[in-house]
C-alpha atoms as a PDB file:
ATOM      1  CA  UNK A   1       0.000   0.000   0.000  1.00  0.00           C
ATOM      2  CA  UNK A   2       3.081   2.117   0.847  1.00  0.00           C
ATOM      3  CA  UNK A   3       4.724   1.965  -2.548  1.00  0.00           C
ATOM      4  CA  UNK A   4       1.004   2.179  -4.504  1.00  0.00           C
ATOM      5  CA  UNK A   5       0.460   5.320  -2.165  1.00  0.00           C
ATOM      6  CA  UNK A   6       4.402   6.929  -2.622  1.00  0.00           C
ATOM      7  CA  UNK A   7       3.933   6.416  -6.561  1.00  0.00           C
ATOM      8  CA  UNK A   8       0.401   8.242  -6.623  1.00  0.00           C
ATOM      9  CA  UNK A   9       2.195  11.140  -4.351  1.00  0.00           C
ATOM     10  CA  UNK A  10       4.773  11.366  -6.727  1.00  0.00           C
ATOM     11  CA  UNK A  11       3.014  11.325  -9.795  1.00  0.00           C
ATOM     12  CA  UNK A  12       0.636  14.455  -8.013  1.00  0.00           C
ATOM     13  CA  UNK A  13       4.224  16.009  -7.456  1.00  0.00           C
ATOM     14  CA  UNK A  14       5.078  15.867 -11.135  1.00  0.00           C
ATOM     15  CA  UNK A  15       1.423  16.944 -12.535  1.00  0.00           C
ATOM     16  CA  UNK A  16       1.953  20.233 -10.727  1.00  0.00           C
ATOM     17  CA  UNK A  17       5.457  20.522 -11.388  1.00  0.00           C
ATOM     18  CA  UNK A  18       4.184  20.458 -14.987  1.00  0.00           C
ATOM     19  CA  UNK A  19       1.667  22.800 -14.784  1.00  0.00           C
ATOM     20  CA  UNK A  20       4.147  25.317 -13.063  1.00  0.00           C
ATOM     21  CA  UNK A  21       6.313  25.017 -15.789  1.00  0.00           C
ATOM     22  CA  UNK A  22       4.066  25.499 -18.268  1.00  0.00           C
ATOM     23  CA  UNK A  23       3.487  29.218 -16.642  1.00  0.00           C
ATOM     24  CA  UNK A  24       6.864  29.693 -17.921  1.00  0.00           C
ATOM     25  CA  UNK A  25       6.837  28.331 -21.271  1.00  0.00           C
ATOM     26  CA  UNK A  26       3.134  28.509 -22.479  1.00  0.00           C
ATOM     27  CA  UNK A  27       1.495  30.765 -19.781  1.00  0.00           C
ATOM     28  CA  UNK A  28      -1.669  31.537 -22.222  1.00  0.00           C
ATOM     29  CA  UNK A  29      -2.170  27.652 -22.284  1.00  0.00           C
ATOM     30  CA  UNK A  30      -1.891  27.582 -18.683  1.00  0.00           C
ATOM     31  CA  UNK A  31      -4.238  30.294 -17.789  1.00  0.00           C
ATOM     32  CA  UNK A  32      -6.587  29.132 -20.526  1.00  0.00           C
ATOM     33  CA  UNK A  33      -6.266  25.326 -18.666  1.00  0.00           C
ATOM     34  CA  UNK A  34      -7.487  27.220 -15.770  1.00  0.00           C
ATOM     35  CA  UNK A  35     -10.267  29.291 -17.457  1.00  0.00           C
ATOM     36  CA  UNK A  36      -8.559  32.406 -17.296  1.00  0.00           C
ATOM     37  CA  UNK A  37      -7.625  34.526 -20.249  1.00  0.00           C
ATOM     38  CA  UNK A  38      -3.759  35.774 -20.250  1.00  0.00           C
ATOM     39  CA  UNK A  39      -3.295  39.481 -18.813  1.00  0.00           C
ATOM     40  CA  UNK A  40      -1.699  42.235 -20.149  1.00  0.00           C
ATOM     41  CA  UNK A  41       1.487  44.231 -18.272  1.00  0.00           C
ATOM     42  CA  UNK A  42       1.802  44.094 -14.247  1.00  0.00           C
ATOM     43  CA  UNK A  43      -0.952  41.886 -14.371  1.00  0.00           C
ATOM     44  CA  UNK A  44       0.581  39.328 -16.549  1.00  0.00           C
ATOM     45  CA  UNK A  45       3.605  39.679 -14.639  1.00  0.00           C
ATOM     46  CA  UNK A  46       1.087  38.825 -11.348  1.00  0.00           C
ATOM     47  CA  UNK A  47      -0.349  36.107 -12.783  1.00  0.00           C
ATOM     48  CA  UNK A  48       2.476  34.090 -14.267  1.00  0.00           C
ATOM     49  CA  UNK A  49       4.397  34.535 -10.714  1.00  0.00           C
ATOM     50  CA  UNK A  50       2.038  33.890  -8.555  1.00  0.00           C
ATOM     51  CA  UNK A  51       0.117  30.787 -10.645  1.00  0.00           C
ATOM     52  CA  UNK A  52       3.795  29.350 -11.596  1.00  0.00           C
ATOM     53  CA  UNK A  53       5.157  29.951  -7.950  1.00  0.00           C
ATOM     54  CA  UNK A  54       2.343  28.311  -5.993  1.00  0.00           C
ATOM     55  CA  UNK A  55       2.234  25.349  -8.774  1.00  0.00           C
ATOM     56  CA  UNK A  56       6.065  24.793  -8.642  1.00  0.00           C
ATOM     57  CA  UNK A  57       6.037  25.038  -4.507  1.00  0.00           C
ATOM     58  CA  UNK A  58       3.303  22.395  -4.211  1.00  0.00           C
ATOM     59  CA  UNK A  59       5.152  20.299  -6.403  1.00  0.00           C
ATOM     60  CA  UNK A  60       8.076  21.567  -4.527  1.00  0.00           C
ATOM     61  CA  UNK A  61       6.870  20.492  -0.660  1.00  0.00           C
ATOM     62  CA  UNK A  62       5.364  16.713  -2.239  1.00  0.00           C
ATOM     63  CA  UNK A  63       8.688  16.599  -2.746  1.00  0.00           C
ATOM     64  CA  UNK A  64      10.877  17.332   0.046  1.00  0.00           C
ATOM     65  CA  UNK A  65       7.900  15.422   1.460  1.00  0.00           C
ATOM     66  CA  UNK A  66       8.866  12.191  -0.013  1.00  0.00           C
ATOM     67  CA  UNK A  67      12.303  12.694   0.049  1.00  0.00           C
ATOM     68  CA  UNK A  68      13.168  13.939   3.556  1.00  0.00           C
ATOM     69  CA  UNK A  69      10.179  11.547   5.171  1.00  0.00           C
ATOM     70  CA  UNK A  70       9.187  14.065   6.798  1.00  0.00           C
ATOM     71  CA  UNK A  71       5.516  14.646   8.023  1.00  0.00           C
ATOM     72  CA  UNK A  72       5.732  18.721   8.549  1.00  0.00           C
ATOM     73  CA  UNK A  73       6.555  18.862   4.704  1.00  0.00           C
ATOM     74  CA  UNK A  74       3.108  17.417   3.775  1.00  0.00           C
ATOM     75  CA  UNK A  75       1.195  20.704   5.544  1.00  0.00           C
ATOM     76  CA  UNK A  76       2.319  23.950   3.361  1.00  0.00           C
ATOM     77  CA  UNK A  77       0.562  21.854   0.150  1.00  0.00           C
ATOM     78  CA  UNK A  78      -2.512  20.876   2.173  1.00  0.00           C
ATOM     79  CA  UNK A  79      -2.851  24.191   3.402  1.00  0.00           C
ATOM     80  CA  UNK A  80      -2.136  25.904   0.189  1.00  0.00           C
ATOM     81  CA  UNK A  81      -4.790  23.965  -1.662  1.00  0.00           C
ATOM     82  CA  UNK A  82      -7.303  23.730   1.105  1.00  0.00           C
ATOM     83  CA  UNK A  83      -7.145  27.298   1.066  1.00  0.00           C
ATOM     84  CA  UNK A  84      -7.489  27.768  -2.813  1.00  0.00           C
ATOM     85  CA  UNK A  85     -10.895  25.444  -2.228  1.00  0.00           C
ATOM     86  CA  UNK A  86     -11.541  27.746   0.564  1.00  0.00           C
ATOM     87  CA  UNK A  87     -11.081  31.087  -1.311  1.00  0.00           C
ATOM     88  CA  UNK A  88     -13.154  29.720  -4.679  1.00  0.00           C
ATOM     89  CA  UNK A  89     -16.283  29.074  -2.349  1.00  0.00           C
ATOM     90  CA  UNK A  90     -15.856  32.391  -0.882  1.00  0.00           C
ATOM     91  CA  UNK A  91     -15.181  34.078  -4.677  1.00  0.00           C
ATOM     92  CA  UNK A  92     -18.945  31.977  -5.294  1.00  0.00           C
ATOM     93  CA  UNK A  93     -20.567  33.249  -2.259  1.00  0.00           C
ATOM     94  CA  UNK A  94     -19.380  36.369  -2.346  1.00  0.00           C
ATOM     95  CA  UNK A  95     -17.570  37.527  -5.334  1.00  0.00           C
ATOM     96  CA  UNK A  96     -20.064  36.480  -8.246  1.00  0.00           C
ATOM     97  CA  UNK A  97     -17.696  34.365  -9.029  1.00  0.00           C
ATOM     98  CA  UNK A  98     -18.640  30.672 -11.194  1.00  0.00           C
ATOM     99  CA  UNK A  99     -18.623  27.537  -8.448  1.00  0.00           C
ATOM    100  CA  UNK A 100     -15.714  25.919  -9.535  1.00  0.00           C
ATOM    101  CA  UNK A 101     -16.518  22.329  -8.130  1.00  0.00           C
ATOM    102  CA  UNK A 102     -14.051  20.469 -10.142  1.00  0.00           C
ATOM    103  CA  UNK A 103     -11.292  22.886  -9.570  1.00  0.00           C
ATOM    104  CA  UNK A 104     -12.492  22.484  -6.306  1.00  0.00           C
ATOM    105  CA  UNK A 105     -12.879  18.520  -5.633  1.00  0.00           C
ATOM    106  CA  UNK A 106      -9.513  18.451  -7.420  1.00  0.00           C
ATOM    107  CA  UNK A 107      -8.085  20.078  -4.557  1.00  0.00           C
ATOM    108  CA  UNK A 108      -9.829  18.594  -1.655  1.00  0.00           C
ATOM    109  CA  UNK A 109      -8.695  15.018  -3.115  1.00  0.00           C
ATOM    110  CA  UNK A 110      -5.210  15.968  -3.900  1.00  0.00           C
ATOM    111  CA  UNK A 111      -5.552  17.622   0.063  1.00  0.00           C
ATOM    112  CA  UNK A 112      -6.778  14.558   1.500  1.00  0.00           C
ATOM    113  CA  UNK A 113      -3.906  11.985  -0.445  1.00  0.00           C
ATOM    114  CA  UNK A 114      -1.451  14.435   0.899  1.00  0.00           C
ATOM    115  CA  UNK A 115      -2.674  13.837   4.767  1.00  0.00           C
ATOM    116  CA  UNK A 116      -2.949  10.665   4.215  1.00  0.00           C
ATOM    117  CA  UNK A 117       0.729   9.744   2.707  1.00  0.00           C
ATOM    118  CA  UNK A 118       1.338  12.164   5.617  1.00  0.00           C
ATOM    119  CA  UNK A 119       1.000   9.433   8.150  1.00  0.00           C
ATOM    120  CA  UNK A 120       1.568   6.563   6.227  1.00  0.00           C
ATOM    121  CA  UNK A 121       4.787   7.533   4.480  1.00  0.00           C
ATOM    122  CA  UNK A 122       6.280   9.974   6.915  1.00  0.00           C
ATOM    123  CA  UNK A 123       8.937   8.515   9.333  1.00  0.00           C
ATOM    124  CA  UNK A 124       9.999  11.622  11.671  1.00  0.00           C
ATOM    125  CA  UNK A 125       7.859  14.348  13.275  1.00  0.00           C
END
């Protein structure tokens, strides 16, 4: 179950790995991935750093998380995408914003596998 659960965790690690990078080589097929038309000036600039940064870092912490075995590395990429869930409800609710479920499921799965493999792969903390 271990190895089944390590190769999922990995393979998550590389999907948004890939994604990140494509913010830096096709960032108008990214955002368009995402639903999002590309932006113009500062706000291009905004929008490929912070949508390739917090891409890359998840991808980033899964993998210090496999690598070090260590349980605290699992948190930053729960919390970041528990949050993202968190702040497309509230963009719904509040914001007129479309209910993104699948974005959203996407990232309450990938949230749950993480805290999962957090106890079941982690050997220190």
């Amino acid at each position: 179950m271990n190895k089944g659960l390590r190769i999922v965790v990995g393979i998550l690690a590389l999907v948004f790995a890939l994604i990140g990078l494509r913010w830096l080589v096709d960032p108008a097929g990214a955002a368009g991935e995402l639903g999002m038309p590309l932006l113009d000036g500062l706000g291009r600039s905004t929008q490929i750093g912070d949508m390739g940064s917090f891409f890359l870092s998840v991808a980033l912490f899964i993998l210090l998380a496999l690598t070090t075995g260590r349980r605290s590395w699992y948190y930053p990429p729960i919390i970041l995408l528990t949050v993202t869930a968190f702040m497309r409800t509230i963009a719904w609710i509040f914001h007129d914003a479309s209910l993104a479920l699948d974005m959203i499921a996407v990232e309450i799965i990938v949230s749950v596998i993480l805290y999962v493999a957090s106890s079941k792969l982690s050997e220190q903390d």
